[in-house]
PDB file of N, CA and C in Angstrom:
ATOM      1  N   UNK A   1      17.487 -11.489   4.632  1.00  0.00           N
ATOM      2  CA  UNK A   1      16.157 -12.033   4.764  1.00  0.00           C
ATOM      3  C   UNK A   1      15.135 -10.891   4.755  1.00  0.00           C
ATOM      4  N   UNK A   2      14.182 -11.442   3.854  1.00  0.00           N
ATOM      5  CA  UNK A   2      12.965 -10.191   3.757  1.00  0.00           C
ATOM      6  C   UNK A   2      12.182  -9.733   4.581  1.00  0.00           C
ATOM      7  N   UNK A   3      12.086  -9.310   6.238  1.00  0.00           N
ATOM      8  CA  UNK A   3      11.016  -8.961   6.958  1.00  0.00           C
ATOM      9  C   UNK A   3       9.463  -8.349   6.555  1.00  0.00           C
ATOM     10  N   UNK A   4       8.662  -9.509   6.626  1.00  0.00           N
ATOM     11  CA  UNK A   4       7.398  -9.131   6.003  1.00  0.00           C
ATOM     12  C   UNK A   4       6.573  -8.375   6.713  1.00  0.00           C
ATOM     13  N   UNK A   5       6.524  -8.447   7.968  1.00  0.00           N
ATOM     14  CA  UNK A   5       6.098  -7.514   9.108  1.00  0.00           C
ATOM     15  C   UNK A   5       6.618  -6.380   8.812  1.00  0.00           C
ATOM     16  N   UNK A   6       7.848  -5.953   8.905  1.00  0.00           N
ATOM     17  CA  UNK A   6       8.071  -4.911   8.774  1.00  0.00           C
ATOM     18  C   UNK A   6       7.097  -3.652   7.298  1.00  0.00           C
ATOM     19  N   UNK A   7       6.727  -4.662   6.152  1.00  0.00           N
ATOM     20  CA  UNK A   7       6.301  -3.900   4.842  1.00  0.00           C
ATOM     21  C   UNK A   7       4.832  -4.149   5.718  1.00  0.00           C
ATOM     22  N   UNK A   8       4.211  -5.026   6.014  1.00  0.00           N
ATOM     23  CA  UNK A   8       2.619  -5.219   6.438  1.00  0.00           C
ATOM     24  C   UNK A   8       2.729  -3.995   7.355  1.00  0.00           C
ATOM     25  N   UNK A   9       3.434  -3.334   8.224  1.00  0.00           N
ATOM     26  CA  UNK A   9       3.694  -2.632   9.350  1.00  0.00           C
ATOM     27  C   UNK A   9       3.159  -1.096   8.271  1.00  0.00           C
ATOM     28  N   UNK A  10       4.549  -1.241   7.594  1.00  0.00           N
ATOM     29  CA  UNK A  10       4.243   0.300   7.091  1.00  0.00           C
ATOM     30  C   UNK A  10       3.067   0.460   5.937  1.00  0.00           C
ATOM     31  N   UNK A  11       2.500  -0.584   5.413  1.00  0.00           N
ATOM     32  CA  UNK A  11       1.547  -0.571   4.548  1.00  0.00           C
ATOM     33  C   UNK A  11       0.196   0.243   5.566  1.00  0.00           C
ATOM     34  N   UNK A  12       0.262  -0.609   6.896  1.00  0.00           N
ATOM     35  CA  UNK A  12      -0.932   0.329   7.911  1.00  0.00           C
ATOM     36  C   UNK A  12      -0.572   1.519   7.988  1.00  0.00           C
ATOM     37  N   UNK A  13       0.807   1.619   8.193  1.00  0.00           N
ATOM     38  CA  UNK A  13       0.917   2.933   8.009  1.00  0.00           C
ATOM     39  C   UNK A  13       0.696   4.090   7.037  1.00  0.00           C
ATOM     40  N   UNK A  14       0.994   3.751   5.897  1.00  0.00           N
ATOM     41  CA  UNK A  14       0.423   4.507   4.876  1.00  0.00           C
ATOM     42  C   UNK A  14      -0.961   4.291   4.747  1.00  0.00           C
ATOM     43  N   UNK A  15      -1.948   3.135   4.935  1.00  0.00           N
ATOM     44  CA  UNK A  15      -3.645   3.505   5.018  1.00  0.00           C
ATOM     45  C   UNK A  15      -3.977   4.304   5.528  1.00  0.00           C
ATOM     46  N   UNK A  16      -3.179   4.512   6.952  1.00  0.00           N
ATOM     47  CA  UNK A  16      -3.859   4.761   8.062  1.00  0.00           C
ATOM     48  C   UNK A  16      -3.629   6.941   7.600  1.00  0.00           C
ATOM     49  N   UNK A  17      -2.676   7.014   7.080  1.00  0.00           N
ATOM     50  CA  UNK A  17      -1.903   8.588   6.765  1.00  0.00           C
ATOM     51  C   UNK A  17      -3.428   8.993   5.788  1.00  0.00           C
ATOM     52  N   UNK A  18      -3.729   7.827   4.790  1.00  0.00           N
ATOM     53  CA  UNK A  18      -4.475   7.953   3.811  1.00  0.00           C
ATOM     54  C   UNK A  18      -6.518   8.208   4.318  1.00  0.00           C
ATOM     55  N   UNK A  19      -6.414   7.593   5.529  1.00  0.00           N
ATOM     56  CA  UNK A  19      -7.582   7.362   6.009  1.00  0.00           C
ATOM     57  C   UNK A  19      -7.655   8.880   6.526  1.00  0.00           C
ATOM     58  N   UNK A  20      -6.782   9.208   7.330  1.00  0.00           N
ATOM     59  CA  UNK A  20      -6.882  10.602   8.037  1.00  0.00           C
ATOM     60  C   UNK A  20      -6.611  11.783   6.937  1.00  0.00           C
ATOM     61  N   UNK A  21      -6.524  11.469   5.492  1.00  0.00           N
ATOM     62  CA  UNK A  21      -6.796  12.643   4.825  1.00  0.00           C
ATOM     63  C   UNK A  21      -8.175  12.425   4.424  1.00  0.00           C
ATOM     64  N   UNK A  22      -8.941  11.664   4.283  1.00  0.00           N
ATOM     65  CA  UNK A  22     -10.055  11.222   3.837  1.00  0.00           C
ATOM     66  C   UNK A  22     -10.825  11.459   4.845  1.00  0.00           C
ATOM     67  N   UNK A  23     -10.743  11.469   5.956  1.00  0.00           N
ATOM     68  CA  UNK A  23     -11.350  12.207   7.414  1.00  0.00           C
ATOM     69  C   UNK A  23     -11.003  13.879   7.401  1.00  0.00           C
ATOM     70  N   UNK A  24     -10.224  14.397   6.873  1.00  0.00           N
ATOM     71  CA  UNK A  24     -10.152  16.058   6.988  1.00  0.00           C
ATOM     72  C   UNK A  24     -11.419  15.942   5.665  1.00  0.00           C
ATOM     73  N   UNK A  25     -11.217  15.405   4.492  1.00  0.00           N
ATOM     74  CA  UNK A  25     -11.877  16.101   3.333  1.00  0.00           C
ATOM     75  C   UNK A  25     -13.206  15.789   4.121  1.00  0.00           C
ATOM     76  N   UNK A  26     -13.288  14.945   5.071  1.00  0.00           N
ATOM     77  CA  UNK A  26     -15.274  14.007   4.934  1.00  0.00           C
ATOM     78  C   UNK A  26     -15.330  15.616   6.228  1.00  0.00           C
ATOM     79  N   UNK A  27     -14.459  16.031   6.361  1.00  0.00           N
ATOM     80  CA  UNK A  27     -14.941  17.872   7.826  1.00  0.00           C
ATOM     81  C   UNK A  27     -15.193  18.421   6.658  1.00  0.00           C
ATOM     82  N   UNK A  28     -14.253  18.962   5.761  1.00  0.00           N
ATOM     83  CA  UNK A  28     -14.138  19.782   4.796  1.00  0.00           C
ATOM     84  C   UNK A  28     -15.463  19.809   4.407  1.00  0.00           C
ATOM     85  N   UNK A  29     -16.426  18.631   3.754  1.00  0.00           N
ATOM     86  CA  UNK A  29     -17.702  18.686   3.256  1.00  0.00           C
ATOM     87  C   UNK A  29     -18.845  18.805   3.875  1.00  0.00           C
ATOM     88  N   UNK A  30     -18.810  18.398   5.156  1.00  0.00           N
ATOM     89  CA  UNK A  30     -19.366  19.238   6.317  1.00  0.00           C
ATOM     90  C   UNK A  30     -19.777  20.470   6.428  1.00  0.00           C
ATOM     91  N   UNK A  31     -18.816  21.370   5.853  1.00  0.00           N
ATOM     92  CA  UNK A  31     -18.917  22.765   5.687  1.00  0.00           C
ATOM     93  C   UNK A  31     -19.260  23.245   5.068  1.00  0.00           C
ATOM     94  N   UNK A  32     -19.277  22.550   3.212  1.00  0.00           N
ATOM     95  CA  UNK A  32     -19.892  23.625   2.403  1.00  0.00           C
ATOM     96  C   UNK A  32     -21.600  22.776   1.866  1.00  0.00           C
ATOM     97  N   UNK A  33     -22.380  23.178   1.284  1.00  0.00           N
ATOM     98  CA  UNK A  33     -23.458  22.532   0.848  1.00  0.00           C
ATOM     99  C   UNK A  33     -22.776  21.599  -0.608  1.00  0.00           C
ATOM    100  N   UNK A  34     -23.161  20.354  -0.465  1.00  0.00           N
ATOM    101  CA  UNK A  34     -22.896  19.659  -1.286  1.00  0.00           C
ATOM    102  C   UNK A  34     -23.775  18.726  -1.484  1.00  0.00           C
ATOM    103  N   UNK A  35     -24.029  18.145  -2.780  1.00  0.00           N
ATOM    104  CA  UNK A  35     -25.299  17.512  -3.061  1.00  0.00           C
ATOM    105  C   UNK A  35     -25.070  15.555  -2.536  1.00  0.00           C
ATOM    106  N   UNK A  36     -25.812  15.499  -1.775  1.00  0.00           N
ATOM    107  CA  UNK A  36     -25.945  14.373  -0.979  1.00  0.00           C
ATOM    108  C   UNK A  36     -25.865  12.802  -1.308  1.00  0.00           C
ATOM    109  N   UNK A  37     -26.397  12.723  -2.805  1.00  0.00           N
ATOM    110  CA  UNK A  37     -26.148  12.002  -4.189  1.00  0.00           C
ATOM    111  C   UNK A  37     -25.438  12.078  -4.617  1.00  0.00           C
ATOM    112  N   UNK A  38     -24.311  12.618  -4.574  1.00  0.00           N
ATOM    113  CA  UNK A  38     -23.660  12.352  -5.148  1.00  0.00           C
ATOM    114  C   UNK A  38     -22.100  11.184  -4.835  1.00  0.00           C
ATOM    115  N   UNK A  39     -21.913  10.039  -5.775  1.00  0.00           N
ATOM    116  CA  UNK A  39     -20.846   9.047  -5.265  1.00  0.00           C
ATOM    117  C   UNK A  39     -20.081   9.005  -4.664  1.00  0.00           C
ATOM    118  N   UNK A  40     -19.310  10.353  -4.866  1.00  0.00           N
ATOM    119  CA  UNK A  40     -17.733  10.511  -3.889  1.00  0.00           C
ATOM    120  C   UNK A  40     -18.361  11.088  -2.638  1.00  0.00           C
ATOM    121  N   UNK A  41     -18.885  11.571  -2.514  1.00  0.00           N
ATOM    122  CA  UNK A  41     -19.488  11.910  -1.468  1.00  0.00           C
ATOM    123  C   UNK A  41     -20.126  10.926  -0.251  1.00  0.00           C
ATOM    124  N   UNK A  42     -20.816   9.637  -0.909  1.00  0.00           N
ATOM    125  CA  UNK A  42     -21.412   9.059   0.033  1.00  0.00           C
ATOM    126  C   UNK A  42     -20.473   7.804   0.037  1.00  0.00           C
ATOM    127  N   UNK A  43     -19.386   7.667  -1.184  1.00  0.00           N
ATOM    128  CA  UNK A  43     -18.182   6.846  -0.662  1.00  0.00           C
ATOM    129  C   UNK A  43     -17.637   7.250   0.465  1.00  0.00           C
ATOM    130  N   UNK A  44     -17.526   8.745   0.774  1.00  0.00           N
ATOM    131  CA  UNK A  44     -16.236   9.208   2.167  1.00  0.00           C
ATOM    132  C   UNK A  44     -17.318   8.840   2.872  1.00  0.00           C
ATOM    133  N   UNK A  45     -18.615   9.766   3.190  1.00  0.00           N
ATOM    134  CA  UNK A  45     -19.663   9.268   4.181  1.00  0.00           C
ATOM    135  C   UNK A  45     -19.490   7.911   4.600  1.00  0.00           C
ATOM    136  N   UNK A  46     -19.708   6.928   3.281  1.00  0.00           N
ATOM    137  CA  UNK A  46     -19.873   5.370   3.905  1.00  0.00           C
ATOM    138  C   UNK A  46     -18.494   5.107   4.712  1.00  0.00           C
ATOM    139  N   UNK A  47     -16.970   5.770   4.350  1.00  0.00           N
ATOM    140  CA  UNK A  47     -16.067   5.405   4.926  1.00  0.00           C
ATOM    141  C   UNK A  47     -15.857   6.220   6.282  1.00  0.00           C
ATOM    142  N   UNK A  48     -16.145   7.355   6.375  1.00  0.00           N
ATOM    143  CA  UNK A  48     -16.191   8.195   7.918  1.00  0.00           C
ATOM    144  C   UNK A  48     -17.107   7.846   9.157  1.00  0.00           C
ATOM    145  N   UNK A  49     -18.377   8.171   8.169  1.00  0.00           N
ATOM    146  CA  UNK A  49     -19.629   7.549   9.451  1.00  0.00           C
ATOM    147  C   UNK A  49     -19.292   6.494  10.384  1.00  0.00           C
ATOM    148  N   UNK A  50     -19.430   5.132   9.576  1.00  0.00           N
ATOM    149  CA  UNK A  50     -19.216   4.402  10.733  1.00  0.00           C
ATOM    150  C   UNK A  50     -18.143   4.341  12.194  1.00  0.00           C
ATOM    151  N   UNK A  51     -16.837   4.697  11.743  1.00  0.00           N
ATOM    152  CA  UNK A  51     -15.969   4.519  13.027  1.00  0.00           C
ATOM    153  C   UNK A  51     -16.655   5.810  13.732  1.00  0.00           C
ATOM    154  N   UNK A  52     -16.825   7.156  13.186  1.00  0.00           N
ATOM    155  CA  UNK A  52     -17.279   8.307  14.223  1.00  0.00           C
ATOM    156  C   UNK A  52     -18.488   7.649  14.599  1.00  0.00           C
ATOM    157  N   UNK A  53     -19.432   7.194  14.597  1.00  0.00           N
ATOM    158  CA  UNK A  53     -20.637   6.649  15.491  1.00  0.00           C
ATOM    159  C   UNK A  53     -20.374   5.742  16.560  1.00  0.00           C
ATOM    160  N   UNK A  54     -19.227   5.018  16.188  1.00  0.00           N
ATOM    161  CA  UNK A  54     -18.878   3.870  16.770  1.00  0.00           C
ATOM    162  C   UNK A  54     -18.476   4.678  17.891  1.00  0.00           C
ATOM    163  N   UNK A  55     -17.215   5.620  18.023  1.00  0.00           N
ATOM    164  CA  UNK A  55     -16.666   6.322  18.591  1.00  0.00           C
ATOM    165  C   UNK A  55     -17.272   6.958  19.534  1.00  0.00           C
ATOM    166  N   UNK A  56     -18.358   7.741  19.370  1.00  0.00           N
ATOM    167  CA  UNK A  56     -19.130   8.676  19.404  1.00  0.00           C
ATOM    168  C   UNK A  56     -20.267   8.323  21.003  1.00  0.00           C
ATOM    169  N   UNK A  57     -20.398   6.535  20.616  1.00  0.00           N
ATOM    170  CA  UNK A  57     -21.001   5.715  21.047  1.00  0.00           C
ATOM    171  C   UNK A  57     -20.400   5.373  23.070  1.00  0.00           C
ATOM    172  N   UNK A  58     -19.214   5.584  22.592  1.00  0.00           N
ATOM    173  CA  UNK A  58     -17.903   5.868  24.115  1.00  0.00           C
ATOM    174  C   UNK A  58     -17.922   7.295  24.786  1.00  0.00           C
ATOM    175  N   UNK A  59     -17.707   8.167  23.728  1.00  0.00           N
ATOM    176  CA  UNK A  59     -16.907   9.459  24.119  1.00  0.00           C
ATOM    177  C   UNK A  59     -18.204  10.436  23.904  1.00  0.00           C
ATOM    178  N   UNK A  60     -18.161  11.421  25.020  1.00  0.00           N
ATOM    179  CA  UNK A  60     -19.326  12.746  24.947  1.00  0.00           C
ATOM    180  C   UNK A  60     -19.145  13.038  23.311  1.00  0.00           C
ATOM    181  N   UNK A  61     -20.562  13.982  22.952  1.00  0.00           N
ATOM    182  CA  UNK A  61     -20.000  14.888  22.117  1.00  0.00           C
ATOM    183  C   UNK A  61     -19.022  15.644  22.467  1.00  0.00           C
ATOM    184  N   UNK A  62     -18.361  16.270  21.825  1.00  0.00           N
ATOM    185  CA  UNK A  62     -17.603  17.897  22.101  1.00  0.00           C
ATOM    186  C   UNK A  62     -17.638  19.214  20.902  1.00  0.00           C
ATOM    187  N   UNK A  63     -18.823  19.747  21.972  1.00  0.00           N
ATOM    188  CA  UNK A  63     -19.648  20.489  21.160  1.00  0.00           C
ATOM    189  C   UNK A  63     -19.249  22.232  21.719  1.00  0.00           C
ATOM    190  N   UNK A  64     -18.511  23.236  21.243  1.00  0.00           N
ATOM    191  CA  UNK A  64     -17.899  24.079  21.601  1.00  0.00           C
ATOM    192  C   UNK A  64     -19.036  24.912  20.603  1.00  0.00           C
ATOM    193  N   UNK A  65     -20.165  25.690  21.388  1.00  0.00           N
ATOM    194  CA  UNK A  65     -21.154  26.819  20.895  1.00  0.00           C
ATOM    195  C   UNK A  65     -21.755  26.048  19.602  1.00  0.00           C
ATOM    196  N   UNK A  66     -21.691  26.198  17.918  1.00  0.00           N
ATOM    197  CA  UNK A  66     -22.077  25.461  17.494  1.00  0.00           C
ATOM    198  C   UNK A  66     -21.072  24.986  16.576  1.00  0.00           C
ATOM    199  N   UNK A  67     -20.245  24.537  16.914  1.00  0.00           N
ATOM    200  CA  UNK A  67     -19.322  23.706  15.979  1.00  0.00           C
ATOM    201  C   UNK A  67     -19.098  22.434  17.012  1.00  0.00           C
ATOM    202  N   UNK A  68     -19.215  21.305  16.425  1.00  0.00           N
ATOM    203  CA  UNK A  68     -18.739  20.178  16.470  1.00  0.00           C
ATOM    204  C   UNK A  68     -17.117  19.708  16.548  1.00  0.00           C
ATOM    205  N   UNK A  69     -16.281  19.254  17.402  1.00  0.00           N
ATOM    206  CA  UNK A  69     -15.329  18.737  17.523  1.00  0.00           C
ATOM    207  C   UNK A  69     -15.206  17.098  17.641  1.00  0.00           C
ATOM    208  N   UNK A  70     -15.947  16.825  17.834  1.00  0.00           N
ATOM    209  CA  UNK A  70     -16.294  15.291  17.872  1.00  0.00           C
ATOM    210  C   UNK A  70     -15.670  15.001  17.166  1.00  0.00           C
ATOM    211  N   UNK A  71     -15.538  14.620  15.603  1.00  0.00           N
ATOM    212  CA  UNK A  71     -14.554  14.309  14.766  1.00  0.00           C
ATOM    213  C   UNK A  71     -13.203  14.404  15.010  1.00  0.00           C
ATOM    214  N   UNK A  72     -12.370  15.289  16.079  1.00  0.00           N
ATOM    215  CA  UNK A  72     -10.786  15.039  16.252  1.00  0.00           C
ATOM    216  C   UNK A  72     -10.918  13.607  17.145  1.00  0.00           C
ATOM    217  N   UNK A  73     -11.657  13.048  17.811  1.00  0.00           N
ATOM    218  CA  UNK A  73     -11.491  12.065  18.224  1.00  0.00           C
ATOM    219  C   UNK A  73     -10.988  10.585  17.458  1.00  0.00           C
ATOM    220  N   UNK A  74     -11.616  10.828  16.215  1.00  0.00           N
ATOM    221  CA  UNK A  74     -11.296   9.869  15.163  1.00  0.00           C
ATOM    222  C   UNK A  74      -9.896  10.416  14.310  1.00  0.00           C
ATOM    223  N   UNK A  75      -9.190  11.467  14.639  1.00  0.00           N
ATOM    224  CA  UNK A  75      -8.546  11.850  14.454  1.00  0.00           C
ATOM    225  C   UNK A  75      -7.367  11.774  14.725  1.00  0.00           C
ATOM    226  N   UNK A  76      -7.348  11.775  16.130  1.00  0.00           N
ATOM    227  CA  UNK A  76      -6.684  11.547  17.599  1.00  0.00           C
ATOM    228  C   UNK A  76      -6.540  10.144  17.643  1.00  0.00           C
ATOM    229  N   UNK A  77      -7.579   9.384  17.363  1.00  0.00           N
ATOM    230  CA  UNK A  77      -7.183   7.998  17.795  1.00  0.00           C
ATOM    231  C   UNK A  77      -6.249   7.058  16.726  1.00  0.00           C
ATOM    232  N   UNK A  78      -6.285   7.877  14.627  1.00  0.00           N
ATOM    233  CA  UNK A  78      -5.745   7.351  14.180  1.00  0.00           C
ATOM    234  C   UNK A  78      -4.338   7.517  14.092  1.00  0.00           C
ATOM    235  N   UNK A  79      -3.790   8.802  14.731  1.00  0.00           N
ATOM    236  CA  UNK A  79      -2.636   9.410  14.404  1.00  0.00           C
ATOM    237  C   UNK A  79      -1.927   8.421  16.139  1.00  0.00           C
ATOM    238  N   UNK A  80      -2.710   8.134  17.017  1.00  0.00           N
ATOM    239  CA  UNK A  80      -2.430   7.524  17.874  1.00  0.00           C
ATOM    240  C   UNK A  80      -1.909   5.806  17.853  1.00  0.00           C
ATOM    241  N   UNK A  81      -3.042   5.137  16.698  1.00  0.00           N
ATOM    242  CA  UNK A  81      -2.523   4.224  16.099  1.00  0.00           C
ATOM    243  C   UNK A  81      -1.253   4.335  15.344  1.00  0.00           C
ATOM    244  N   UNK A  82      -1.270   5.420  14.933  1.00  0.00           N
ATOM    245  CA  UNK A  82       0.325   5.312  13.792  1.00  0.00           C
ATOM    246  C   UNK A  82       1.400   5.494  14.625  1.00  0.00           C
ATOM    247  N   UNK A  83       0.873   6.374  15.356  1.00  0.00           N
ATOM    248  CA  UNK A  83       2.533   6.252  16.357  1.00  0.00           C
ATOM    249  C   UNK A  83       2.813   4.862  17.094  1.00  0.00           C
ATOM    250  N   UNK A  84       2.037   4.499  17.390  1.00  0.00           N
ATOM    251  CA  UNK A  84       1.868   2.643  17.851  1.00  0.00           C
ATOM    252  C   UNK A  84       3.020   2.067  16.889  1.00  0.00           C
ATOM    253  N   UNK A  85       2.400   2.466  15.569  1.00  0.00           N
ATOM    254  CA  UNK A  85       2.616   1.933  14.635  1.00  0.00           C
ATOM    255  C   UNK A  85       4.121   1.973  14.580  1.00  0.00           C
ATOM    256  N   UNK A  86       4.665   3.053  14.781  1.00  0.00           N
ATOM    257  CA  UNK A  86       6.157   3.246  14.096  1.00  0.00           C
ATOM    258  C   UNK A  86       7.053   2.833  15.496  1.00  0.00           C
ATOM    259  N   UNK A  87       6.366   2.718  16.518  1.00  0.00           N
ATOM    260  CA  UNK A  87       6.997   1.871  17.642  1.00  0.00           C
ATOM    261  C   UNK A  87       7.107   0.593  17.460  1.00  0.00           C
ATOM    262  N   UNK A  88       6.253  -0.066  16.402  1.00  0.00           N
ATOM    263  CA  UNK A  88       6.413  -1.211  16.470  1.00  0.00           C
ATOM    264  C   UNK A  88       7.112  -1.592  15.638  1.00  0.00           C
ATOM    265  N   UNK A  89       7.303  -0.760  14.669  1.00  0.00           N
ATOM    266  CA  UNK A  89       8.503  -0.844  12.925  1.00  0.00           C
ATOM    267  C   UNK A  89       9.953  -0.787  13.771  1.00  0.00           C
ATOM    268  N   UNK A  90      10.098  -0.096  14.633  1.00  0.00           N
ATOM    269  CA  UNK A  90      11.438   1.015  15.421  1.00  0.00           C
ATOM    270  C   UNK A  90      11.954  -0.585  16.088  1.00  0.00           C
ATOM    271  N   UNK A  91      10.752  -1.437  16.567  1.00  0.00           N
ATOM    272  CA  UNK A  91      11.215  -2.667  17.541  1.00  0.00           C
ATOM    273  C   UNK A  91      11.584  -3.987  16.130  1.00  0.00           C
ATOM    274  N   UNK A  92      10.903  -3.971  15.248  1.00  0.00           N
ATOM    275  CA  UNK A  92      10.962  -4.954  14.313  1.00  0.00           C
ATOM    276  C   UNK A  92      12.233  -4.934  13.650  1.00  0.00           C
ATOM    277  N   UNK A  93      12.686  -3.571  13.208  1.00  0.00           N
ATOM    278  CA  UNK A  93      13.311  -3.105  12.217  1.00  0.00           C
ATOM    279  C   UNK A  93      15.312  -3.736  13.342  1.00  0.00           C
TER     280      UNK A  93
END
């Protein structure tokens, strides 16, 4: 018998792997000057911004001299979901 939970399970799981590389590149651009107009750019923006505000909205900044850490929080919380995640594949499976 085909357990469908189990593929819906790891499908979050692979978004979620996919989301948190798309959260290093949206730091990565942070860092260098990049033109603000441009699509891929305000695609990651439109996809990063919101949960870090949301986030942001709970938790202090964490602001170490002038660099920003704030962002491992969204970081932290997705790699936190995935381990959820593979606890719950580990119980299904």
């Amino acid at each position: 018998m085909v357990n469908y939970l189990a593929y819906f399970v790891q499908f979050l799981m692979i978004a979620l792997e996919i989301y948190s590389w798309v959260f290093i590149i949206y730091i990565l651009l942070s860092w260098f000057p990049v033109d603000p107009n441009n699509f891929l750019v305000k695609f990651i923006r439109g996809l990063c911004e919101p949960p870090y505000k949301f986030i942001l909205r709970f938790l202090p900044p964490l602001r170490i001299g002038m660099f920003d850490f704030s962002i491992f929080y969204v970081i932290i919380l997705i790699y936190l979901l995935r381990f959820l995640l593979q606890l719950l594949l580990r119980a299904i499976i």
